[in-house]
N, C-alpha and C. Protein backbone atom coordinates (compact mmCIF):
# COMPACT_ATOMS: atom_id res chain seq x y z
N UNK A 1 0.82 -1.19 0.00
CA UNK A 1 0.00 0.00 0.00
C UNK A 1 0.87 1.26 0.00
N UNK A 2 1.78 1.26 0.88
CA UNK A 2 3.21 2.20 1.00
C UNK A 2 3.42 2.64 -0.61
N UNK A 3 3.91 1.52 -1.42
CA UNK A 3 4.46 1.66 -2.93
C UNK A 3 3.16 2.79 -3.42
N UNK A 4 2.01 2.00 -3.89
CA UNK A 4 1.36 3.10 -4.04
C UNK A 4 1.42 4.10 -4.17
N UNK A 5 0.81 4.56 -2.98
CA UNK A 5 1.10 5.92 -2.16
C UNK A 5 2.58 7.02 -2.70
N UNK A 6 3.57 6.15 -3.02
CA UNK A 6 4.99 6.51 -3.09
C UNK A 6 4.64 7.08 -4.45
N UNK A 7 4.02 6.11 -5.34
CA UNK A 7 3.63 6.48 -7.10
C UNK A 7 2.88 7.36 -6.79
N UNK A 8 1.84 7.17 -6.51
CA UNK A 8 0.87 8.60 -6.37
C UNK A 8 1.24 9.83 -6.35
N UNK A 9 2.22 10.15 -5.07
CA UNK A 9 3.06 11.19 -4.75
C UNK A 9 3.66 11.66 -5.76
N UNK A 10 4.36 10.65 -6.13
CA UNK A 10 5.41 10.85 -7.41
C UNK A 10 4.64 11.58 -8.57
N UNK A 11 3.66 10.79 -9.21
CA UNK A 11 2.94 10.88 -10.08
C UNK A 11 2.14 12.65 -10.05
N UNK A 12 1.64 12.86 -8.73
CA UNK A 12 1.08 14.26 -8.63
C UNK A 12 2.17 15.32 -8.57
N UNK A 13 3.74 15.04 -8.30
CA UNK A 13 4.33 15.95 -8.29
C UNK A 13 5.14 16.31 -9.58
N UNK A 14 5.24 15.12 -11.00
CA UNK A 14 5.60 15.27 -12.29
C UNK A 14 4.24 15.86 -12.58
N UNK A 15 2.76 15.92 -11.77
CA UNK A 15 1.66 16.69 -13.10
C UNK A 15 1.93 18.24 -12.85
N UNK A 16 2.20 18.20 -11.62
CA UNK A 16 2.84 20.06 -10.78
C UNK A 16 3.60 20.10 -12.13
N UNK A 17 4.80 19.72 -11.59
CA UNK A 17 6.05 20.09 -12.52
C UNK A 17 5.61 20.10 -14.07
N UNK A 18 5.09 19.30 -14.78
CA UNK A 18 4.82 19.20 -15.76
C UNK A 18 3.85 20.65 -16.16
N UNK A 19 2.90 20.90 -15.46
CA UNK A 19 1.78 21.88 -15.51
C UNK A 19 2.20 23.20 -15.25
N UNK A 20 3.36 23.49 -14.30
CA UNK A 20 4.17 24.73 -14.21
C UNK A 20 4.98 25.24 -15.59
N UNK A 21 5.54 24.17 -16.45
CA UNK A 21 6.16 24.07 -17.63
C UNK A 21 5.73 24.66 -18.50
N UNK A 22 4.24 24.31 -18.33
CA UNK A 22 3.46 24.62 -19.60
C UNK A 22 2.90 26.04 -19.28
N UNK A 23 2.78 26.30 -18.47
CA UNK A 23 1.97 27.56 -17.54
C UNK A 23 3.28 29.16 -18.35
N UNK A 24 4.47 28.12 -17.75
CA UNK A 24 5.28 29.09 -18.34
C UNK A 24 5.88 29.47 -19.90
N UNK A 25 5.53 28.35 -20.58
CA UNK A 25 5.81 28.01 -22.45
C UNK A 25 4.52 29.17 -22.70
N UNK A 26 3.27 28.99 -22.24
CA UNK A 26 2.08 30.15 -22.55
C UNK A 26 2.64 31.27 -22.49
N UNK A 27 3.03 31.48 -21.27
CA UNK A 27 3.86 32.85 -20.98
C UNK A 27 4.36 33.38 -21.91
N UNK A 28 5.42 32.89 -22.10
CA UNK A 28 6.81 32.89 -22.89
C UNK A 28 6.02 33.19 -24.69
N UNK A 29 5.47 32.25 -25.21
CA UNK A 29 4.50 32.25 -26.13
C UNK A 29 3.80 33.49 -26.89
N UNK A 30 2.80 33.71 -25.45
CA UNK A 30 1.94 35.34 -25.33
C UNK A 30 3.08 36.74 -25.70
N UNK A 31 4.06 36.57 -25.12
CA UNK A 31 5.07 37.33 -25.17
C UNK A 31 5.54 37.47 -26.58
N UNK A 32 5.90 36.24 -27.00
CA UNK A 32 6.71 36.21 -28.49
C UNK A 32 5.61 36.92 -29.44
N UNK A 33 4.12 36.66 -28.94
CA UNK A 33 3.03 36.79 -30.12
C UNK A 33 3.03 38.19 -29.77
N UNK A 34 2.72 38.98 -28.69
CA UNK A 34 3.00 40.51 -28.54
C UNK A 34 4.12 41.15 -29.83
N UNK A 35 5.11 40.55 -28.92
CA UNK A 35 6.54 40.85 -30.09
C UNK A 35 6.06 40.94 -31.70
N UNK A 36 5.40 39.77 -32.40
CA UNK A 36 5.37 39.55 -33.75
C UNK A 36 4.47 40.77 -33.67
N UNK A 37 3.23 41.04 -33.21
CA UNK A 37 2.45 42.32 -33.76
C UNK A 37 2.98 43.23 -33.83
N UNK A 38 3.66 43.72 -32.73
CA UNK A 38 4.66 45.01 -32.44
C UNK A 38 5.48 45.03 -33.79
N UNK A 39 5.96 44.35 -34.26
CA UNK A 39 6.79 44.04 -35.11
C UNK A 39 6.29 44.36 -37.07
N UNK A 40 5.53 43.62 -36.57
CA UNK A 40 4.19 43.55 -37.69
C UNK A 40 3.51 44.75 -37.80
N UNK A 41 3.19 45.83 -37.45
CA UNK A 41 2.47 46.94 -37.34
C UNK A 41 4.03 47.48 -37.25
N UNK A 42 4.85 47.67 -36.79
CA UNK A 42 6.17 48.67 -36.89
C UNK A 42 6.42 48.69 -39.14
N UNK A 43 6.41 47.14 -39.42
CA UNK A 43 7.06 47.33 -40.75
C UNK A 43 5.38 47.67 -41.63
N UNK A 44 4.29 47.89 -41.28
CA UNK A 44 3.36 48.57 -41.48
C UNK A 44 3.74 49.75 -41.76
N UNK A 45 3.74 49.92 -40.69
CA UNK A 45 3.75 52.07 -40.64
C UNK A 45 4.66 52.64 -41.31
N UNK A 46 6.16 51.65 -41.69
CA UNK A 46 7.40 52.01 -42.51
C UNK A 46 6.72 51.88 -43.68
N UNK A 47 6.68 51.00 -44.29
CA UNK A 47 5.47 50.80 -45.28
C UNK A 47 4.77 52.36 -45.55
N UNK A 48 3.89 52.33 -44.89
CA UNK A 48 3.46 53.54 -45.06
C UNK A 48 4.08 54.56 -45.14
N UNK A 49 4.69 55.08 -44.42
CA UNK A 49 6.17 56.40 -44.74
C UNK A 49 6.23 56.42 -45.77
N UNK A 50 7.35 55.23 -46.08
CA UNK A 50 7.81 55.29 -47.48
C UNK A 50 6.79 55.36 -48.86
N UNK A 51 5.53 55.15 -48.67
CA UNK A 51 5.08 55.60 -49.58
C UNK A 51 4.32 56.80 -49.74
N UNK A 52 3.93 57.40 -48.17
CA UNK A 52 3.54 59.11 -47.85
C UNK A 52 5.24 59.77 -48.56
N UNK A 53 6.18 59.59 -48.45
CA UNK A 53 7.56 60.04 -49.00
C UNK A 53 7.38 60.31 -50.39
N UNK A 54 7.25 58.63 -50.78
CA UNK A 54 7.37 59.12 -52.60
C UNK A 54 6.38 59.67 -52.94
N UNK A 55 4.87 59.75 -52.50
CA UNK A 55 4.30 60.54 -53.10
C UNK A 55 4.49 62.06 -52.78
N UNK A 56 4.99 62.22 -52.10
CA UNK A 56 5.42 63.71 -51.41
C UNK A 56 6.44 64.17 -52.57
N UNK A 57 7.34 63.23 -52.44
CA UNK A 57 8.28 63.95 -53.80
C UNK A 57 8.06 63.87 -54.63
N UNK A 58 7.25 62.86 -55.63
CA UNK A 58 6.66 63.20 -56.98
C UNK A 58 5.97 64.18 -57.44
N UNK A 59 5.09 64.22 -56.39
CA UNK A 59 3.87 65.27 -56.53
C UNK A 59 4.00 66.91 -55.75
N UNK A 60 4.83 66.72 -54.95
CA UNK A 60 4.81 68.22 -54.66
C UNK A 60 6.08 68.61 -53.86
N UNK A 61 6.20 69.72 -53.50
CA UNK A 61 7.70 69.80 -53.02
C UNK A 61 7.42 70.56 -51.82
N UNK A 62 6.33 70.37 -51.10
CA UNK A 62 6.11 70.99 -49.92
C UNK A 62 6.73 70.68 -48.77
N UNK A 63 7.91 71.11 -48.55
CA UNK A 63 8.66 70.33 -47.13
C UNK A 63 7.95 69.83 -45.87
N UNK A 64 6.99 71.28 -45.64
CA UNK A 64 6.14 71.18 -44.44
C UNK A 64 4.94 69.97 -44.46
N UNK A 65 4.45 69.66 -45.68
CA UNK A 65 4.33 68.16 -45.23
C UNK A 65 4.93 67.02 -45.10
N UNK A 66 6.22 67.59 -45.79
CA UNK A 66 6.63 65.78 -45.20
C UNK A 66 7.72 66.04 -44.18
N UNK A 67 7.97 67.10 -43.16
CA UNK A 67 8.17 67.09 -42.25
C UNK A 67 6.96 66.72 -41.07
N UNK A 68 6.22 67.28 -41.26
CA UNK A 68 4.40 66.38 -40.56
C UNK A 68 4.32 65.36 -40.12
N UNK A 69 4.72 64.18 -41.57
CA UNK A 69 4.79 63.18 -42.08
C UNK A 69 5.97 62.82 -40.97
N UNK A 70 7.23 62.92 -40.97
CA UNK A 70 8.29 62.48 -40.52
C UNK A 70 8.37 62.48 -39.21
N UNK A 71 7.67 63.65 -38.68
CA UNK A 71 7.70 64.17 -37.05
C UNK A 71 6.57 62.58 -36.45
N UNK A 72 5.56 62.89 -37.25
CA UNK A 72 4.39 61.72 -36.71
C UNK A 72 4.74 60.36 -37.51
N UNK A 73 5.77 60.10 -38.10
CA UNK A 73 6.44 58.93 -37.79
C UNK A 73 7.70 58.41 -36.64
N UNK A 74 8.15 59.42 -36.84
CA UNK A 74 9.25 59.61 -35.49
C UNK A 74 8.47 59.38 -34.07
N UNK A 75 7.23 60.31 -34.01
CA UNK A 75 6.65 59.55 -32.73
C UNK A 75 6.12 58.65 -32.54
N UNK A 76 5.67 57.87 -33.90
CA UNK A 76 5.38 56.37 -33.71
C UNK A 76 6.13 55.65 -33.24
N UNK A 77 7.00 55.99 -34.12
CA UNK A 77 8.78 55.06 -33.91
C UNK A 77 9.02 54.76 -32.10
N UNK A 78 8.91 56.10 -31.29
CA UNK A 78 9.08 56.34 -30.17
C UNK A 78 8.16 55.11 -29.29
N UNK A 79 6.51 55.69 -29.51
CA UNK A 79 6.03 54.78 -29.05
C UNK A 79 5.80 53.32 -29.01
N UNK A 80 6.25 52.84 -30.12
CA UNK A 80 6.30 51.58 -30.29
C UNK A 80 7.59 50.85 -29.90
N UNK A 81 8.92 51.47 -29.97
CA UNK A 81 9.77 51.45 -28.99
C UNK A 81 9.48 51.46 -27.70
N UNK A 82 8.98 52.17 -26.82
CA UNK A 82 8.74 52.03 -25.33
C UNK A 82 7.62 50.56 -25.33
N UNK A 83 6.59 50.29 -26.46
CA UNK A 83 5.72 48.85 -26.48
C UNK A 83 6.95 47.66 -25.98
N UNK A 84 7.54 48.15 -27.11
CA UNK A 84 8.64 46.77 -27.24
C UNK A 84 9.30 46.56 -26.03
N UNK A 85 10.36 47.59 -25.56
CA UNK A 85 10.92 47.54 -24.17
C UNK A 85 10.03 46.93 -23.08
N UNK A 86 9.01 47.52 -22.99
CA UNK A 86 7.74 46.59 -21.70
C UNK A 86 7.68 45.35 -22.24
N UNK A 87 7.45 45.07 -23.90
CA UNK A 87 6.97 43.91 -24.00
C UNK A 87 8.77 42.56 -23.43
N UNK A 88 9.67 43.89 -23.81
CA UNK A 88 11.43 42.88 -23.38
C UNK A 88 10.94 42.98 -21.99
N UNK A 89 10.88 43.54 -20.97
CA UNK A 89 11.14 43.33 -19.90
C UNK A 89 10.31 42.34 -19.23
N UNK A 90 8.89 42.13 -19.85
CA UNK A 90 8.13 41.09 -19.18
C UNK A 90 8.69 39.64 -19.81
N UNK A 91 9.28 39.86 -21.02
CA UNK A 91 9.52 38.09 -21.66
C UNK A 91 11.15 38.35 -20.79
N UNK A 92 11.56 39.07 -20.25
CA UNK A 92 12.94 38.80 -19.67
C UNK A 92 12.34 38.51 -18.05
N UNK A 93 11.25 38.75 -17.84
CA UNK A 93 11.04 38.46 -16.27
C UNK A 93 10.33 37.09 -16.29
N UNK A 94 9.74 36.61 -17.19
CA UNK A 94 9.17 35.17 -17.41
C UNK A 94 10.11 34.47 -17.62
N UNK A 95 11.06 34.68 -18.52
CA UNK A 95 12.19 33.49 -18.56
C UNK A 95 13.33 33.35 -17.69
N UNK A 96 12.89 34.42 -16.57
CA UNK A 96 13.83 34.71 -15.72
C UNK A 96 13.00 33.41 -14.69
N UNK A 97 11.55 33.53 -14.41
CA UNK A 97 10.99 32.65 -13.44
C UNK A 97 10.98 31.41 -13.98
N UNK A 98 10.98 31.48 -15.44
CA UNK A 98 11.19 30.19 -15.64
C UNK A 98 12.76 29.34 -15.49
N UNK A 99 13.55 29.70 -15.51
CA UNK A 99 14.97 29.52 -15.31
C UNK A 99 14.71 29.27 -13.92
N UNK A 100 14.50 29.80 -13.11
CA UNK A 100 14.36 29.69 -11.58
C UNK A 100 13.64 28.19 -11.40
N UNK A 101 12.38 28.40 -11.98
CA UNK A 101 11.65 27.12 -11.70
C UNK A 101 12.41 26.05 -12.60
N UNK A 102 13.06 25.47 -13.28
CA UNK A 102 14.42 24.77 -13.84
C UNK A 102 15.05 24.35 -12.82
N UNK A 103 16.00 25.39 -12.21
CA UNK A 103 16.61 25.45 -11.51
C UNK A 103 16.31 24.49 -10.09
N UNK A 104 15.37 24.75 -9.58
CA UNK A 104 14.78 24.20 -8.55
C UNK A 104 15.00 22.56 -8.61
């Protein structure tokens, strides 16, 4: 009956371990998929520039719009930079707990 008991134990503490694993691969996961949008909407908006640009220079030679243009890409640039950094620091604090829980 002892043996049992011994498997059982055993058995509930590989579904922990096993289930913490996965708890943290989601994590880790959610994170990467943040990243790809961030990423994905960054070569968007370049995209876009570059073609608010050429039509700017084909068609007209108005500096003051495509300084407009450049300023309110520059602050995209900005903000989606500070996205990314939050989105690094949380996939660096998950793989940080996950390393820990490894570790253990």
């Amino acid at each position: 009956m002892e043996v049992n008991r011994n498997k059982l134990d055993q058995l509930v503490s590989a579904t922990r371990s096993l289930f913490d694993k996965v708890e943290n691969n989601e994590r880790v996961a959610g994170g990467l998929m943040k990243q790809c949008e961030a990423l994905q909407q960054s070569l968007s908006s370049t995209q876009e520039y570059q073609g608010s640009v050429q039509v700017l220079g084909q068609g007209s030679s108005n500096r003051r719009q495509l300084v407009e243009i450049e300023g309110a890409y520059v602050q995209q640039l900005q903000t989606e930079n500070s996205e990314l950094k939050a989105m690094l620091e949380e996939y660096q604090s998950t793989l940080e707990l996950k390393l820990d829980g490894i570790r253990r």
